[in-house]
C-alpha atoms as a PDB file:
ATOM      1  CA  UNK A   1      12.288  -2.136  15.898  1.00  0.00           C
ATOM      2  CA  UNK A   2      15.398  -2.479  17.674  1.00  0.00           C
ATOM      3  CA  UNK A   3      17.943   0.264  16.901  1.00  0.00           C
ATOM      4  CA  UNK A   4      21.429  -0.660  15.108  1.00  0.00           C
ATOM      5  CA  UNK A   5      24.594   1.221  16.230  1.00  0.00           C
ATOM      6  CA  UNK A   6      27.610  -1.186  16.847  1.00  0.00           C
ATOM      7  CA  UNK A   7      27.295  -4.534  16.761  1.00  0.00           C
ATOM      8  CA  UNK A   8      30.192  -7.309  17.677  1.00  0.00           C
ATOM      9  CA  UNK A   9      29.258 -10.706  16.975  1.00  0.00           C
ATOM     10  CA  UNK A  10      30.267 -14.682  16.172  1.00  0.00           C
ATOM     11  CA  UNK A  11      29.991 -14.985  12.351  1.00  0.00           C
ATOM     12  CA  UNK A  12      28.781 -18.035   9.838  1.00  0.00           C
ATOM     13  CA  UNK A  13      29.599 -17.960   6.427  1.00  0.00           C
ATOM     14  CA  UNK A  14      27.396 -19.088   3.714  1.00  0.00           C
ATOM     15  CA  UNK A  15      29.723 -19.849   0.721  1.00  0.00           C
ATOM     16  CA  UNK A  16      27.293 -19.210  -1.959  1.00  0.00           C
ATOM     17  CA  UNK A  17      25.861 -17.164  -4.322  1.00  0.00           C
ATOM     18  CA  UNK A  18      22.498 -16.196  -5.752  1.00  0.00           C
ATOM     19  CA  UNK A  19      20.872 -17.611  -2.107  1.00  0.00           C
ATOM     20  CA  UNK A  20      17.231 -16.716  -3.060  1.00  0.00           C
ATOM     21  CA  UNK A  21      14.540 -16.034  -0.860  1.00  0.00           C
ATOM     22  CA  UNK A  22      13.117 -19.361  -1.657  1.00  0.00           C
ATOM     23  CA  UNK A  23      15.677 -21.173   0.537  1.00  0.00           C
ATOM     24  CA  UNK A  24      16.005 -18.543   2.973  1.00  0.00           C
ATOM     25  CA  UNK A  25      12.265 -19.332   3.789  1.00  0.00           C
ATOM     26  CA  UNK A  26      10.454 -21.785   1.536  1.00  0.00           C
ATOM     27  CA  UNK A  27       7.239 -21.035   0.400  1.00  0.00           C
ATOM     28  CA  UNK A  28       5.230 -23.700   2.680  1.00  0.00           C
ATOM     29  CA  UNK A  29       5.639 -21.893   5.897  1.00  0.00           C
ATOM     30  CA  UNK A  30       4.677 -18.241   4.410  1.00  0.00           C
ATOM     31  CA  UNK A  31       1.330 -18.935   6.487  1.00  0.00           C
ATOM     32  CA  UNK A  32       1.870 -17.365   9.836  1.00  0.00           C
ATOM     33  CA  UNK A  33       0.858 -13.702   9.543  1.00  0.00           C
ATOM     34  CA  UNK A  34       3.193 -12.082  12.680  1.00  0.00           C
ATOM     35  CA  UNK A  35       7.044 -11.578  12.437  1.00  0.00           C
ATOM     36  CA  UNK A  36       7.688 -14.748  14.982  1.00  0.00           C
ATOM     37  CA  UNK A  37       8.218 -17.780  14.480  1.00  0.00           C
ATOM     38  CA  UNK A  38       9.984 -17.768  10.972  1.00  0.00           C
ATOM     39  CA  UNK A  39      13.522 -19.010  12.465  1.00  0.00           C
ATOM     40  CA  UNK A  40      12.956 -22.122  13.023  1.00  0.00           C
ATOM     41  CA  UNK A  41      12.636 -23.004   9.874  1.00  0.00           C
ATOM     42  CA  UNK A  42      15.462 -20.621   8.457  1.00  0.00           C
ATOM     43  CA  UNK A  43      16.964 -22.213   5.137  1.00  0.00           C
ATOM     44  CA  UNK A  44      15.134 -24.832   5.880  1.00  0.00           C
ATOM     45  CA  UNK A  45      16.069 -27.104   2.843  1.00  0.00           C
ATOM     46  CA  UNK A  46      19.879 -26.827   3.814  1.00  0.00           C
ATOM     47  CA  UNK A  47      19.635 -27.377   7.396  1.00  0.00           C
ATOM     48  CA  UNK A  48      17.835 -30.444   7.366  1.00  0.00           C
ATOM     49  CA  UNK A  49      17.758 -33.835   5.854  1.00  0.00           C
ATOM     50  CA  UNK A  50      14.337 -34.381   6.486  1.00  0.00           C
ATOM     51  CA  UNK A  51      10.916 -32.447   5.377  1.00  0.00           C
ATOM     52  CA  UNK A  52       9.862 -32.088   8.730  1.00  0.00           C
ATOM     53  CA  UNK A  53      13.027 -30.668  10.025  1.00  0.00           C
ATOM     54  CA  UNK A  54      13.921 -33.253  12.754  1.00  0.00           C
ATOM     55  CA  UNK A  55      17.122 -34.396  11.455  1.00  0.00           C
ATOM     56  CA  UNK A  56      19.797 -31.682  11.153  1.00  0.00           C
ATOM     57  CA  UNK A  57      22.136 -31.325   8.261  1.00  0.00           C
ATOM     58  CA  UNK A  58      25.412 -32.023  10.120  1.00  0.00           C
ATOM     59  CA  UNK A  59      27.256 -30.247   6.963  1.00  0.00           C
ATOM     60  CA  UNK A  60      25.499 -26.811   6.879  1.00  0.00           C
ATOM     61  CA  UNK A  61      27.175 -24.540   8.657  1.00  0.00           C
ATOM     62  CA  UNK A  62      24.166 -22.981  10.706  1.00  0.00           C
ATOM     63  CA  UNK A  63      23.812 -26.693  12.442  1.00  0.00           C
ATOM     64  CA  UNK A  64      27.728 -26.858  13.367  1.00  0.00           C
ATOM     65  CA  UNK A  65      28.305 -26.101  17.163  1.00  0.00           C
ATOM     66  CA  UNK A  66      31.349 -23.563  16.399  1.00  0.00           C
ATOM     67  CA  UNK A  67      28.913 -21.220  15.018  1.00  0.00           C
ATOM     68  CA  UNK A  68      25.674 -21.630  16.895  1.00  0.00           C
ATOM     69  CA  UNK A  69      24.544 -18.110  18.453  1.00  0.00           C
ATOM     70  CA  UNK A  70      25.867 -16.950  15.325  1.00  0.00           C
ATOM     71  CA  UNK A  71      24.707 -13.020  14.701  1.00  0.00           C
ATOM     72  CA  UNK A  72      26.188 -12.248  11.507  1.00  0.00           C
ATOM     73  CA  UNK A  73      26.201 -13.583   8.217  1.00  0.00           C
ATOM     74  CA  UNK A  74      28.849 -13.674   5.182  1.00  0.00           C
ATOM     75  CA  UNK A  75      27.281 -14.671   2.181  1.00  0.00           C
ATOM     76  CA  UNK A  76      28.250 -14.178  -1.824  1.00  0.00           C
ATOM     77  CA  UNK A  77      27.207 -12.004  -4.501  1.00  0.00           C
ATOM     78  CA  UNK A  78      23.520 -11.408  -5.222  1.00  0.00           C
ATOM     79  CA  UNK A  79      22.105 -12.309  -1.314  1.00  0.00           C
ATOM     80  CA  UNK A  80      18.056 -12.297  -1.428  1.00  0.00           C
ATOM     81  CA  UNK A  81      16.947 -12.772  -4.798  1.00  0.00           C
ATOM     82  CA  UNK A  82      14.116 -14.486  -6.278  1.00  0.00           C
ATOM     83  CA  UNK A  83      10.176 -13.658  -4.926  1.00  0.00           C
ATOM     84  CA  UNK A  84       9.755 -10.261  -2.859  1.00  0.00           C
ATOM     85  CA  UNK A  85       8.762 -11.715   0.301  1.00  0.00           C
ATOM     86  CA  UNK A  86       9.667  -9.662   3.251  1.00  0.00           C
ATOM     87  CA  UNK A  87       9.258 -12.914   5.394  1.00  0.00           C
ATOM     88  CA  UNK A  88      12.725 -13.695   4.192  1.00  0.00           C
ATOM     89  CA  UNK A  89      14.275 -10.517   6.821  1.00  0.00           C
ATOM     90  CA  UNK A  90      11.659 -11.909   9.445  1.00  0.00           C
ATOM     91  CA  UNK A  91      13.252 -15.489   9.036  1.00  0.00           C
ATOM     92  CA  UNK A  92      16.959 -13.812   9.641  1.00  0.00           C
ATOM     93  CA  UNK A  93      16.136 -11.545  12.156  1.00  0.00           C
ATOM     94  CA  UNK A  94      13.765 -14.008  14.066  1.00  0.00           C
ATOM     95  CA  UNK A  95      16.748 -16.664  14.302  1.00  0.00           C
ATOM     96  CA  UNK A  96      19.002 -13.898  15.579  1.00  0.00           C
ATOM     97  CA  UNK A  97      21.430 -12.049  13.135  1.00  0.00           C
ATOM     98  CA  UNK A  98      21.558  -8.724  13.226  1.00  0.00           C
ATOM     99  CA  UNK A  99      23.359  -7.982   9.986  1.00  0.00           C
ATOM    100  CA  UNK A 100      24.336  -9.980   6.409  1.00  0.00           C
ATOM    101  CA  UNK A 101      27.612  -9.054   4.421  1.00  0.00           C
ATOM    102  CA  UNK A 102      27.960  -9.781   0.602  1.00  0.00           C
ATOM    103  CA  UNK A 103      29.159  -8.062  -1.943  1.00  0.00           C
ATOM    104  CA  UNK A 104      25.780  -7.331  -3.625  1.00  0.00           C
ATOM    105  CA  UNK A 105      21.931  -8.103  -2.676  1.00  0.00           C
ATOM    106  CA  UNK A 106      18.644  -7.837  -4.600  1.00  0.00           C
ATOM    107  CA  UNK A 107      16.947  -4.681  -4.459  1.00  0.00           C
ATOM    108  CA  UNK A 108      13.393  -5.621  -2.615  1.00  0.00           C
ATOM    109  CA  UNK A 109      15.359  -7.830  -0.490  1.00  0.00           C
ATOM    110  CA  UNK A 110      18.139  -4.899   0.515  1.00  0.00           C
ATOM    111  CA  UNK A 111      15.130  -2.165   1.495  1.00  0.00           C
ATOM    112  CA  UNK A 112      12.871  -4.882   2.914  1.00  0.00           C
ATOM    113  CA  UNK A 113      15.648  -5.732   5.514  1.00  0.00           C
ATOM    114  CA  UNK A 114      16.343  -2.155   6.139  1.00  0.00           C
ATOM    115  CA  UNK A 115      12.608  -1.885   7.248  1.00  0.00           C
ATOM    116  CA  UNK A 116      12.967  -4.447   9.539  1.00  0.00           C
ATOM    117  CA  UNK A 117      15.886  -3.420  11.356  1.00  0.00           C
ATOM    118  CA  UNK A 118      18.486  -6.302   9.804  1.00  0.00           C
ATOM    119  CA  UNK A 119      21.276  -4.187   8.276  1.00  0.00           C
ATOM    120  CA  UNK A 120      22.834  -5.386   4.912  1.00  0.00           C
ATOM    121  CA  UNK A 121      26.579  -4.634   4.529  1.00  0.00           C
ATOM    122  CA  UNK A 122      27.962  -4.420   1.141  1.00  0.00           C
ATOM    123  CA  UNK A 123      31.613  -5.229   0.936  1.00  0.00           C
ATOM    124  CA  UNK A 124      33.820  -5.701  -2.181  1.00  0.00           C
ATOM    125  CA  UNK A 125      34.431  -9.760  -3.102  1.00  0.00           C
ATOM    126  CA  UNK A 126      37.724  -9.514  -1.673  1.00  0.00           C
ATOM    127  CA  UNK A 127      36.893  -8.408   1.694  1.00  0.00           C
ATOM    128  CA  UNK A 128      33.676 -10.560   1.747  1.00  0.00           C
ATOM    129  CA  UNK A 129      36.652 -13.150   1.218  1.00  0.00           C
ATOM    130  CA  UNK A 130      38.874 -12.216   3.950  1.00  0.00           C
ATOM    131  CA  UNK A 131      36.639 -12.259   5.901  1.00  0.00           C
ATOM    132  CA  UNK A 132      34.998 -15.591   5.406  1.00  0.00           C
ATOM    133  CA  UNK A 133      38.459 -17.135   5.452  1.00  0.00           C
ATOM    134  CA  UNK A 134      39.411 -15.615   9.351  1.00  0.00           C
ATOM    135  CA  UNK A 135      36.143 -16.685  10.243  1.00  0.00           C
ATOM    136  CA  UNK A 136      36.607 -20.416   9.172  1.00  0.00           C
ATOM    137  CA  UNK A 137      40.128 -20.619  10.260  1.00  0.00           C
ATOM    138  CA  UNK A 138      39.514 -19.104  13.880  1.00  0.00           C
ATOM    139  CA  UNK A 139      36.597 -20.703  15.731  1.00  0.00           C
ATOM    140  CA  UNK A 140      34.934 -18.209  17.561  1.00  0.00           C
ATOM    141  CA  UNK A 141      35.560 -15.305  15.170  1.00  0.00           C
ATOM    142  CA  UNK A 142      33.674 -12.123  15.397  1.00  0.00           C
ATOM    143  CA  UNK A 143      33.172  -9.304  13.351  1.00  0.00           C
ATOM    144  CA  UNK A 144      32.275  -5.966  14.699  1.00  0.00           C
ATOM    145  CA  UNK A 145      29.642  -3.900  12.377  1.00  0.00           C
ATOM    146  CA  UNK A 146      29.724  -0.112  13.247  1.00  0.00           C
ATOM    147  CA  UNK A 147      26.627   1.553  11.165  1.00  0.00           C
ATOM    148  CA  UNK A 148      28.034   4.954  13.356  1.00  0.00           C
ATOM    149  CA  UNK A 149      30.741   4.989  11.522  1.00  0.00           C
ATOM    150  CA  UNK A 150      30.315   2.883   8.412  1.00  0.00           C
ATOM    151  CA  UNK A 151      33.088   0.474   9.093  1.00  0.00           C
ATOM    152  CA  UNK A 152      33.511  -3.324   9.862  1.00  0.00           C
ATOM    153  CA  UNK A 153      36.228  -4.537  11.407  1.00  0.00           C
ATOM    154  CA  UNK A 154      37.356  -8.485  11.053  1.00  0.00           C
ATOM    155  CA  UNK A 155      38.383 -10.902  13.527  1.00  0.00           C
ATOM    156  CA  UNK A 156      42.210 -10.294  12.720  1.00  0.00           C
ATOM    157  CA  UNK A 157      41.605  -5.876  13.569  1.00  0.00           C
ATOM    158  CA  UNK A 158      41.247  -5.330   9.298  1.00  0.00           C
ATOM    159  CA  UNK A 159      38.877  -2.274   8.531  1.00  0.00           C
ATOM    160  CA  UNK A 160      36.416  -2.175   5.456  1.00  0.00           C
ATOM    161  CA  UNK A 161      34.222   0.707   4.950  1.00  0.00           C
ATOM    162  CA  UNK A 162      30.411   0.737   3.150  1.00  0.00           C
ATOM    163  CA  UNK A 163      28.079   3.290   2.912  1.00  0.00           C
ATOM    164  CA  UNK A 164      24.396   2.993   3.303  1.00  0.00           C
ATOM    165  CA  UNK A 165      21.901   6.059   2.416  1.00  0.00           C
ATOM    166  CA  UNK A 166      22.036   8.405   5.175  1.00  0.00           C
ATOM    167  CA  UNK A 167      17.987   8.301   5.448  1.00  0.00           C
ATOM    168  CA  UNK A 168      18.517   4.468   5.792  1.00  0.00           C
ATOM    169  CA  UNK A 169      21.519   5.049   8.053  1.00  0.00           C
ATOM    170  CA  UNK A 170      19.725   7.301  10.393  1.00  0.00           C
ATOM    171  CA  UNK A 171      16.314   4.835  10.254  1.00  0.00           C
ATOM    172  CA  UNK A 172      18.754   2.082  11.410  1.00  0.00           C
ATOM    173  CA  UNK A 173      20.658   3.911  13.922  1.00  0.00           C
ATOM    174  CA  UNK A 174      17.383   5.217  15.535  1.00  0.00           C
ATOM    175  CA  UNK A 175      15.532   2.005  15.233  1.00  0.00           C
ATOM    176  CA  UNK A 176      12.576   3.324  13.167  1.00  0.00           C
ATOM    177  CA  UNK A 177      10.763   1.221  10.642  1.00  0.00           C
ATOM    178  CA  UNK A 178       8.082   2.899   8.439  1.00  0.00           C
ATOM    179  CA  UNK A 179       5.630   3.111  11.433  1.00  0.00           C
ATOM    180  CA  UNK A 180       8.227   4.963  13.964  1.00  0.00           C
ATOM    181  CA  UNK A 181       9.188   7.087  11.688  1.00  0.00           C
ATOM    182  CA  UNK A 182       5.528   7.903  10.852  1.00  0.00           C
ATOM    183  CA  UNK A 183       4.911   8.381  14.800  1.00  0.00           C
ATOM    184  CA  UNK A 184       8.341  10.372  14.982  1.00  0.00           C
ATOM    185  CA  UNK A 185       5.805  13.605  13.789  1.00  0.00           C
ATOM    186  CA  UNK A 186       2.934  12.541  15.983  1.00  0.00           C
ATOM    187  CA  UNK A 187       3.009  15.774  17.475  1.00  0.00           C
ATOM    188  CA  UNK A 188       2.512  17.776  13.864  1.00  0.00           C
ATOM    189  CA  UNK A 189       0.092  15.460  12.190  1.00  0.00           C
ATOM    190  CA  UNK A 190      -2.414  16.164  15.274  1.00  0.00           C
ATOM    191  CA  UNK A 191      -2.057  19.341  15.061  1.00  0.00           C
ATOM    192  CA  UNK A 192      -2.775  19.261  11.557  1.00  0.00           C
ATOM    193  CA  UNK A 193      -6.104  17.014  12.153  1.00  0.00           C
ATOM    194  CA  UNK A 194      -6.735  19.606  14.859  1.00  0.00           C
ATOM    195  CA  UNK A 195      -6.903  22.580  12.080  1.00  0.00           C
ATOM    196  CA  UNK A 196      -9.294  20.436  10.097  1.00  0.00           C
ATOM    197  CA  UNK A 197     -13.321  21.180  10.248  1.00  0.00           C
ATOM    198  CA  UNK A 198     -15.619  17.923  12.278  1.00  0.00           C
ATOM    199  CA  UNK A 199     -17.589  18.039   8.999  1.00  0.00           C
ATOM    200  CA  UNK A 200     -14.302  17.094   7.063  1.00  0.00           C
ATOM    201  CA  UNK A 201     -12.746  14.043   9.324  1.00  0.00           C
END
């Protein structure tokens, strides 16, 4: 997966909180079995008026021009929950962010977008605040995420710190899901399978 080390980016907020993984990506297009594909219909029930997703919801804030090519998202307390699907981090990462800030996300849906290389920032209310207010009042806003050094910085040059578990950290920073980091000791487990008898493999 692509590795995560500083990131500067435009920025969409999503005023809301509890945003489930049902309307990050509804259940009726949890058919395709690859990682592509999934951002097209990104909050799908939001972002259009129709079921077929031809008409665009002029309102949500994904559809408006200021913010398309968006790569970050500001969302509210409690980002992800609902079912465990780890489609939800394909849908995300598939229409291009690289990172989500709230102040708190559900569990499955924090480590299942760790594993696929979308970072999850957590940021008190009141900075998840400030900086969904410089982002609405400046079009064009970015936000720079530094995992290096645990820090985002808002449009107007404030600093907020997070932390993230180093293992985590260093999975991000190297771009290593669970298969690179199993490959990471190719070297030892063959020489392990080497030690072991042709009767035994």
């Amino acid at each position: 997966m692509q590795a995560f080390t500083t990131h500067r980016g435009l920025a969409v907020a999503i005023d809301a909180a509890n945003i489930d993984t049902d309307q990050i990506i509804p259940k009726q297009f949890l058919s395709k079995v690859t990682k592509d594909g999934f951002g097209v219909h990104l909050f799908h029930d939001w972002r259009y008026l129709d079921e077929a997703g031809n008409e665009p919801n002029p309102d949500f804030s994904l559809n408006q021009p200021r913010y398309r090519g968006a790569t970050i998202l500001l969302a509210q307390e409690n980002f992800g929950c609902g079912s465990s699907r780890e489609h939800a981090p394909w849908a995300l990462a598939d229409f291009g962010l690289r990172a989500i800030i709230a102040p708190t996300f559900a569990d499955i849906f924090y480590g299942n977008a760790i594993n696929n290389g979308l970072l999850p920032v957590k940021l008190p209310v009141e900075a998840v605040r400030q900086l969904m207010d410089e982002v609405v009042a400046e079009e064009g806003a970015e936000i720079t995420v530094d995992l290096q050094n645990c820090k985002v910085t808002s449009p107007s040059g404030a600093e907020f710190g997070f932390t993230l578990a180093e293992s985590a950290r260093q999975n991000l920073l190297k771009g290593l899901d669970a298969i690179g980091l199993t490959l990471a000791h190719e070297s030892a487990i063959a020489e392990y399978e080497s030690r072991i008898p042709a009767w035994r493999r």
